[in-house]
C-alpha atoms as a PDB file:
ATOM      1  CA  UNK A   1       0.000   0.000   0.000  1.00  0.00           C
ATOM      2  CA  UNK A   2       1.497   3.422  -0.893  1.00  0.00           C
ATOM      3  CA  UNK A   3       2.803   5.500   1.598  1.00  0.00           C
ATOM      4  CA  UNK A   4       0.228   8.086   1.178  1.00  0.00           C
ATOM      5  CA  UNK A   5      -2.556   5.717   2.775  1.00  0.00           C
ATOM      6  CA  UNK A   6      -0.275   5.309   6.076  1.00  0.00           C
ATOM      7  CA  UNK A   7      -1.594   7.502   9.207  1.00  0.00           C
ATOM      8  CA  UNK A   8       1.728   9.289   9.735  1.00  0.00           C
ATOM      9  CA  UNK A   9       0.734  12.117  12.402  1.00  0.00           C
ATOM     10  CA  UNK A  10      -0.692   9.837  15.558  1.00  0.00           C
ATOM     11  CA  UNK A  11      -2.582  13.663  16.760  1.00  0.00           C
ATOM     12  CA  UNK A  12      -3.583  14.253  13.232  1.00  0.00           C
ATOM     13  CA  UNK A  13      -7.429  14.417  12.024  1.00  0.00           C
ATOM     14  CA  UNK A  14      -8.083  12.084   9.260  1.00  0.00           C
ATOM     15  CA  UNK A  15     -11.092  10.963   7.055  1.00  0.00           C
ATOM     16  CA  UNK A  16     -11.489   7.271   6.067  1.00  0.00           C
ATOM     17  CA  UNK A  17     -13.501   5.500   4.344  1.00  0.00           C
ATOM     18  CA  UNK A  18     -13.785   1.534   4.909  1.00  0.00           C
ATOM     19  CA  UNK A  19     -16.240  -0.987   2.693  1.00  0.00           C
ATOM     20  CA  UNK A  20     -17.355  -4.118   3.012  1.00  0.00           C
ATOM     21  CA  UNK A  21     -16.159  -7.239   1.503  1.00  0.00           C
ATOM     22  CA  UNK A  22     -16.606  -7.301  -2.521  1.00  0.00           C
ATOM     23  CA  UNK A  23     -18.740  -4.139  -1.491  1.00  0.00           C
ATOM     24  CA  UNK A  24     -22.195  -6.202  -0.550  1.00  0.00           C
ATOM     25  CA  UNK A  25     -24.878  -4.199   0.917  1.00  0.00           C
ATOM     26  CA  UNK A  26     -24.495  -5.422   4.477  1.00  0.00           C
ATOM     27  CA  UNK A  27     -25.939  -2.442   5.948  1.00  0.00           C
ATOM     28  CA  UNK A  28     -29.513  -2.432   4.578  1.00  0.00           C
ATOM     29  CA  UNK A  29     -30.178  -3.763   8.412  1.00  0.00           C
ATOM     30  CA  UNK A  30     -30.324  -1.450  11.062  1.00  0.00           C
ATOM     31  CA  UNK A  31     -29.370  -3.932  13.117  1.00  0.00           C
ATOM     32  CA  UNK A  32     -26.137  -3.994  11.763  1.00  0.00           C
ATOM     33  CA  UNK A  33     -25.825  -0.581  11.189  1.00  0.00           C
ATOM     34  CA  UNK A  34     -26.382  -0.605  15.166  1.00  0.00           C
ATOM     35  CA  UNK A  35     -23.547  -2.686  16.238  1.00  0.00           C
ATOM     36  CA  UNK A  36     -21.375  -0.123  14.063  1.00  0.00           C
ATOM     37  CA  UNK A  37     -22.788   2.836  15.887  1.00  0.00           C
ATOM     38  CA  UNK A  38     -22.771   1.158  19.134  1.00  0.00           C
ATOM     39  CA  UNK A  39     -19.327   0.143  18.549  1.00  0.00           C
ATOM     40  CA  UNK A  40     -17.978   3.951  17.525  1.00  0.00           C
ATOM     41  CA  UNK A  41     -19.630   5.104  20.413  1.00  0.00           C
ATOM     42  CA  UNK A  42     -17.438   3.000  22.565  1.00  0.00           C
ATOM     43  CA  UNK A  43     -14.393   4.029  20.699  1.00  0.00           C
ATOM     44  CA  UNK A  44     -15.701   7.803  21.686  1.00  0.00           C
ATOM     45  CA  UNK A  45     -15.881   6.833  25.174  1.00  0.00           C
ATOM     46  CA  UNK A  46     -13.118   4.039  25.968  1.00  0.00           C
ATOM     47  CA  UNK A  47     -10.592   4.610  23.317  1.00  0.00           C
ATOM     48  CA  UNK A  48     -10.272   8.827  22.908  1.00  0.00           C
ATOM     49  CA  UNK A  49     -11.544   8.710  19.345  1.00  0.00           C
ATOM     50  CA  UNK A  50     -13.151  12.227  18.701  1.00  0.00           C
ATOM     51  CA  UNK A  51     -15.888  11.814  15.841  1.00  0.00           C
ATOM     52  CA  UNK A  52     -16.046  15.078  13.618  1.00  0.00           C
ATOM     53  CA  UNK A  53     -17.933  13.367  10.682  1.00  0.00           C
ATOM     54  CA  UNK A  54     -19.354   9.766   9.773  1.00  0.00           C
ATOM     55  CA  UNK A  55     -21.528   8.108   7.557  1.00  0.00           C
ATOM     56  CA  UNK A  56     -22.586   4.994   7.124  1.00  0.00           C
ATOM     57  CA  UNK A  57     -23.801   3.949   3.670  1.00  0.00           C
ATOM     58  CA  UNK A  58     -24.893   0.303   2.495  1.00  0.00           C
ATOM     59  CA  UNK A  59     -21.614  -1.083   1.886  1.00  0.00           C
ATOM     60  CA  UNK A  60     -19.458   1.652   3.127  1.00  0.00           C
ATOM     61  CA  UNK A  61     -19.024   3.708   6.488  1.00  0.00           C
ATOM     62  CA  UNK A  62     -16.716   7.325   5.768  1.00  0.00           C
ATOM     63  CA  UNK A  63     -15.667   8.942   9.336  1.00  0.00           C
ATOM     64  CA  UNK A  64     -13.686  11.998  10.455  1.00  0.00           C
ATOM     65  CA  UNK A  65     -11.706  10.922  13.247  1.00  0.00           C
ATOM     66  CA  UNK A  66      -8.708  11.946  15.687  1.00  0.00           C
ATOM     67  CA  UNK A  67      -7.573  10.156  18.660  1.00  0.00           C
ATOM     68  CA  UNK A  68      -6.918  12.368  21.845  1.00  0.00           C
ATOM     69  CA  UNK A  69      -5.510   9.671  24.513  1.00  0.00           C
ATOM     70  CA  UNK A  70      -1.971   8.950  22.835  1.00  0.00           C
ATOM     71  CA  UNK A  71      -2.941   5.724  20.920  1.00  0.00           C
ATOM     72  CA  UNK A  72      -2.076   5.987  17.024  1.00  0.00           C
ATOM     73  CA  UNK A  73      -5.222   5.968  14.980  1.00  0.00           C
ATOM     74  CA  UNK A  74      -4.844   3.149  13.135  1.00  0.00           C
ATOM     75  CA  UNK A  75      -4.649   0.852  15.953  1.00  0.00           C
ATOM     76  CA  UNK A  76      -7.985   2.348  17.354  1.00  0.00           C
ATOM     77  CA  UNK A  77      -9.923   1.799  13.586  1.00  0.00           C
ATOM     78  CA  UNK A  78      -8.303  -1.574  13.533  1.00  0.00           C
ATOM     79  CA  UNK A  79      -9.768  -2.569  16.392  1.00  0.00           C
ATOM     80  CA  UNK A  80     -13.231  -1.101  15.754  1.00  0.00           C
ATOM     81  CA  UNK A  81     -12.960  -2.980  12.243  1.00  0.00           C
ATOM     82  CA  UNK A  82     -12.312  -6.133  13.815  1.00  0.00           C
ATOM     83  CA  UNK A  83     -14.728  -5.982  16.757  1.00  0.00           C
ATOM     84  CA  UNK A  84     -17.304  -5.094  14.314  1.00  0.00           C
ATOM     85  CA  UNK A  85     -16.444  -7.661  12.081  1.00  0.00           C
ATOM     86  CA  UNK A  86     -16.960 -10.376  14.478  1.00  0.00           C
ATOM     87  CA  UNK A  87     -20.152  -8.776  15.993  1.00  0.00           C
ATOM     88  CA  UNK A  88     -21.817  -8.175  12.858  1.00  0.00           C
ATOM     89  CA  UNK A  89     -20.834 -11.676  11.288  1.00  0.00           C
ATOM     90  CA  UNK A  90     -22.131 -13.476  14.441  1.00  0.00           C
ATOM     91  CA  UNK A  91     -25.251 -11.109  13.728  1.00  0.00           C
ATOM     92  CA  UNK A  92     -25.756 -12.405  10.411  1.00  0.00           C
ATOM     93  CA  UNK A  93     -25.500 -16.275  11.610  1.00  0.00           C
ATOM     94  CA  UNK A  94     -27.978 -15.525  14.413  1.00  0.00           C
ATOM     95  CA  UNK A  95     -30.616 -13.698  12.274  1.00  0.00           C
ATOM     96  CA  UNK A  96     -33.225 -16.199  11.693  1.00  0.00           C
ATOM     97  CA  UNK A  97     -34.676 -13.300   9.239  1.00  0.00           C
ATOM     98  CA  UNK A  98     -31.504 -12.961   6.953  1.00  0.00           C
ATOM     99  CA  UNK A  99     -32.722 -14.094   3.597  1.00  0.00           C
ATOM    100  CA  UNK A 100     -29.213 -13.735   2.507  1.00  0.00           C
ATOM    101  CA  UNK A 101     -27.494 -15.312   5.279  1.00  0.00           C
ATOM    102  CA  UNK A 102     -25.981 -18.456   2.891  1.00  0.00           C
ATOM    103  CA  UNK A 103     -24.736 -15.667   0.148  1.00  0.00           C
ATOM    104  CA  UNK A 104     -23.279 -13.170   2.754  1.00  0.00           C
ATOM    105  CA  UNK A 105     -21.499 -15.958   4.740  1.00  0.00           C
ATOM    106  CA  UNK A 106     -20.192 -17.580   1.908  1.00  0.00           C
ATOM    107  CA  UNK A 107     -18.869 -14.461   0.114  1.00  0.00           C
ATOM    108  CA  UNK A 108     -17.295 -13.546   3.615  1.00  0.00           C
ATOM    109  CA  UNK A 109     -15.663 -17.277   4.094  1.00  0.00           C
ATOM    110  CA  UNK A 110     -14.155 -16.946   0.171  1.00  0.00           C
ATOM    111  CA  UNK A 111     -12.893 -12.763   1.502  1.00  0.00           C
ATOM    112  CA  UNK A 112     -11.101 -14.800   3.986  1.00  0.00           C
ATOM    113  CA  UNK A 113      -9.916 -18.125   2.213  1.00  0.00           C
ATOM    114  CA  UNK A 114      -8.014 -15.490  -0.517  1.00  0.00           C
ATOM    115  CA  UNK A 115      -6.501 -13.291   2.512  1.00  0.00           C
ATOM    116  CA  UNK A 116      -2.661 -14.123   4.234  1.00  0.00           C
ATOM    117  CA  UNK A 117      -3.690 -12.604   7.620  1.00  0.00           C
ATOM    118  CA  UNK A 118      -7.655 -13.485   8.067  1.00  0.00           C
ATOM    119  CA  UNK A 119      -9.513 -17.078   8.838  1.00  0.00           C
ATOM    120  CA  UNK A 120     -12.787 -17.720   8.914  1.00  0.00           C
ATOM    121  CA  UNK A 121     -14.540 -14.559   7.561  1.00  0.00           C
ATOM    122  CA  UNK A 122     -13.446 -11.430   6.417  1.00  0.00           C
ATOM    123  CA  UNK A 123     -16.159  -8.704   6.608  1.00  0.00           C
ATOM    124  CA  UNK A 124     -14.342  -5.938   6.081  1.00  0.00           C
ATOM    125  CA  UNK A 125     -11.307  -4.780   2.799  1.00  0.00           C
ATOM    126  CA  UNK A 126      -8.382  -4.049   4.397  1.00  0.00           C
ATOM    127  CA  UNK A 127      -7.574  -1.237   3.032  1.00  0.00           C
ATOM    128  CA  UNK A 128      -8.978   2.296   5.122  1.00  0.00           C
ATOM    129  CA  UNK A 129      -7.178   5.381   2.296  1.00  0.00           C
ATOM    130  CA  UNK A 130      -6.657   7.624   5.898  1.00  0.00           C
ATOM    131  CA  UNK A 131      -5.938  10.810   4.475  1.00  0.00           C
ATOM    132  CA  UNK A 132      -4.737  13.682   7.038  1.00  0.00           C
ATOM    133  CA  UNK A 133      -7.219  16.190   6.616  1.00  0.00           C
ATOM    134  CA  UNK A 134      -4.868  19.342   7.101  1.00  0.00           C
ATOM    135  CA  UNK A 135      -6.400  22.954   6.231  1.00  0.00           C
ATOM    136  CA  UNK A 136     -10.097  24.138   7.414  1.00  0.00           C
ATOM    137  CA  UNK A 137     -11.527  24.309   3.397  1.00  0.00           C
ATOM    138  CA  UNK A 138     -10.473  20.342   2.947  1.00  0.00           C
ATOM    139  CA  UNK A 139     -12.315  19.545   6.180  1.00  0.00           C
ATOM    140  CA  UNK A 140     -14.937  21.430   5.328  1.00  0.00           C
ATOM    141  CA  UNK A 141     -14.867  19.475   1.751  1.00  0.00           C
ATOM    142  CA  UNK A 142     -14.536  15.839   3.058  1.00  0.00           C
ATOM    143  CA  UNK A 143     -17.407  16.804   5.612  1.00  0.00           C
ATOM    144  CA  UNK A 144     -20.013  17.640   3.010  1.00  0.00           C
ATOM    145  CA  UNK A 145     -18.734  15.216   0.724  1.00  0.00           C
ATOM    146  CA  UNK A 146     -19.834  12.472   3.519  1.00  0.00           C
ATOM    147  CA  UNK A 147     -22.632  14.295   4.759  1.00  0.00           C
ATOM    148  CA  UNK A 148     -23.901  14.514   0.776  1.00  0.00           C
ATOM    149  CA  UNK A 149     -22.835  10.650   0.200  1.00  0.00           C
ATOM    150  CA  UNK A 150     -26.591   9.474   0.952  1.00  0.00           C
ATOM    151  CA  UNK A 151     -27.725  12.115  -1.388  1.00  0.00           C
ATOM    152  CA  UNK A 152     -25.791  11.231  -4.244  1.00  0.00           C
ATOM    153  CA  UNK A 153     -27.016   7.728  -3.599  1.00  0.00           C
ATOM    154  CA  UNK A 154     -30.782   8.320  -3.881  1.00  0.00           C
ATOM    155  CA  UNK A 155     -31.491   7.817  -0.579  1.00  0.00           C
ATOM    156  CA  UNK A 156     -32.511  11.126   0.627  1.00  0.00           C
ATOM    157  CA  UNK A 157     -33.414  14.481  -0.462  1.00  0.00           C
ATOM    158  CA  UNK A 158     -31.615  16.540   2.287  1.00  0.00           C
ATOM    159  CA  UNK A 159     -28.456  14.971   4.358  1.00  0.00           C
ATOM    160  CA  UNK A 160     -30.086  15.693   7.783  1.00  0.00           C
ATOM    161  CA  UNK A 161     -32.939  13.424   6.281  1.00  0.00           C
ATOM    162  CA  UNK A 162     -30.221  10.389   6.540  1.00  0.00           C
ATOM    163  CA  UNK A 163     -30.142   9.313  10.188  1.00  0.00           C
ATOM    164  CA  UNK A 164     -27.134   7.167   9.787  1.00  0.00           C
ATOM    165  CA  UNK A 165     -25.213  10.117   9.520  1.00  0.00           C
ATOM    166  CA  UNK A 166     -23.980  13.293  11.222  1.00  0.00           C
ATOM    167  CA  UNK A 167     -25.830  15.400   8.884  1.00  0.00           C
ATOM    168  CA  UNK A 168     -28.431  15.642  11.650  1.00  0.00           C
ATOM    169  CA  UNK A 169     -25.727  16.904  14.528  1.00  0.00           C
ATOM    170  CA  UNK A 170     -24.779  19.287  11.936  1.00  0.00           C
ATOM    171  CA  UNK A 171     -28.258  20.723  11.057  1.00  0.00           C
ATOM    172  CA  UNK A 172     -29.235  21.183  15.183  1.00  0.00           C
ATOM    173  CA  UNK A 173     -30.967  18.410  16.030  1.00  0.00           C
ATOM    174  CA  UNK A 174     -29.473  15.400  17.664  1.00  0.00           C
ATOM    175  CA  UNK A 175     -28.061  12.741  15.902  1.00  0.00           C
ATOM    176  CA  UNK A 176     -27.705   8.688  17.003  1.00  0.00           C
ATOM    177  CA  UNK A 177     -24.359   9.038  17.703  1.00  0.00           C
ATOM    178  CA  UNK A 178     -23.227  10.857  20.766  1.00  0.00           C
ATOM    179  CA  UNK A 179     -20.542  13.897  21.440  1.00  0.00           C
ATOM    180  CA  UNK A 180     -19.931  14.406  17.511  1.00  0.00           C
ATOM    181  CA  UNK A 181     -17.650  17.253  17.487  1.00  0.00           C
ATOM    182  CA  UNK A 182     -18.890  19.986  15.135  1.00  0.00           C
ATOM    183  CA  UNK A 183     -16.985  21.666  13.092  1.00  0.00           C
ATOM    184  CA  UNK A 184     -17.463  25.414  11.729  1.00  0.00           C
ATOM    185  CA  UNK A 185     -16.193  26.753   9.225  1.00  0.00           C
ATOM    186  CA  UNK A 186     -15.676  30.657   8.383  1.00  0.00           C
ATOM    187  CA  UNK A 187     -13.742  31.121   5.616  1.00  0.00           C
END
């Protein structure tokens, strides 16, 4: 992976964007999408992760992040990827309702059988692009750019209208996930 996808600044802000497996539409559940939020929220509160953006889309979650307690950044996203991973694959076993359990399982199983450093399943692509978001303007661009993701997809008319999303923190009214830091910008 090129240098340029590496978080180099362990204080630094960075967006990300992370997809599922062969990019299946996993998170058409809200259950699922649950265990994600659920799981970022403990990252907020156990692991100094500070949320300034996120966004999670049906095969894809995009989040503004920095880590405040000392820990790099990429070992705090690895560890929510491979919590989740497990919590939302187990999900998927247990959900008598899954009409796609067989499919999903055995698309996550073949992820896995073709990966060096996975067994079993492999829910997520290992690859996260973290890109240090330096300057207000590109924050401000990468924010509307995830905020505007469920747009461009055809799900909703307005972001706030997308409750998987910050969109609603950053419109006033309260959003699912706690303690999302807002950013302004004045320029």
């Amino acid at each position: 992976m090129s240098r340029n996808y590496k978080f180099h600044n362990p204080e630094g802000l960075y967006f990300v964007s992370f997809a599922v497996v062969n990019w299946l539409d996993v998170f058409t559940r809200n259950g699922y999408k649950d265990i994600l939020l659920d799981s970022l929220s403990f990252c907020q509160l156990e692991k100094g992760m500070e949320i300034v953006a996120w966004c999670i889309m049906t095969n894809h979650v995009h989040l503004i992040f920095r880590v405040t307690n000392g820990t790099r950044p990429e070992l705090v996203l690895g560890d929510l990827k491979r919590f989740t991973s497990k919590a939302i694959v187990n999900a998927i076993k247990e959900n008598q309702r899954e009409s796609r359990k067989d499919f999903l399982l055995e698309q996550f199983a073949k992820a896995a059988r073709s990966s060096s450093n996975v067994t079993n399943y492999q829910f997520w692509r290992h690859e996260n692009k973290p890109i240090e978001l330096w300057s207000n303007s590109v924050i401000q661009e990468k924010i509307t750019y995830i905020h505007n993701n469920p747009v461009e997809a055809g799900l909703v008319y307005k972001p706030e209208d997308y409750v998987y999303s910050s969109a609603r923190d950053y419109a006033g009214e309260q959003g699912m996930l706690n303690d999302v830091l807002i950013f302004r910008y004045y320029g």
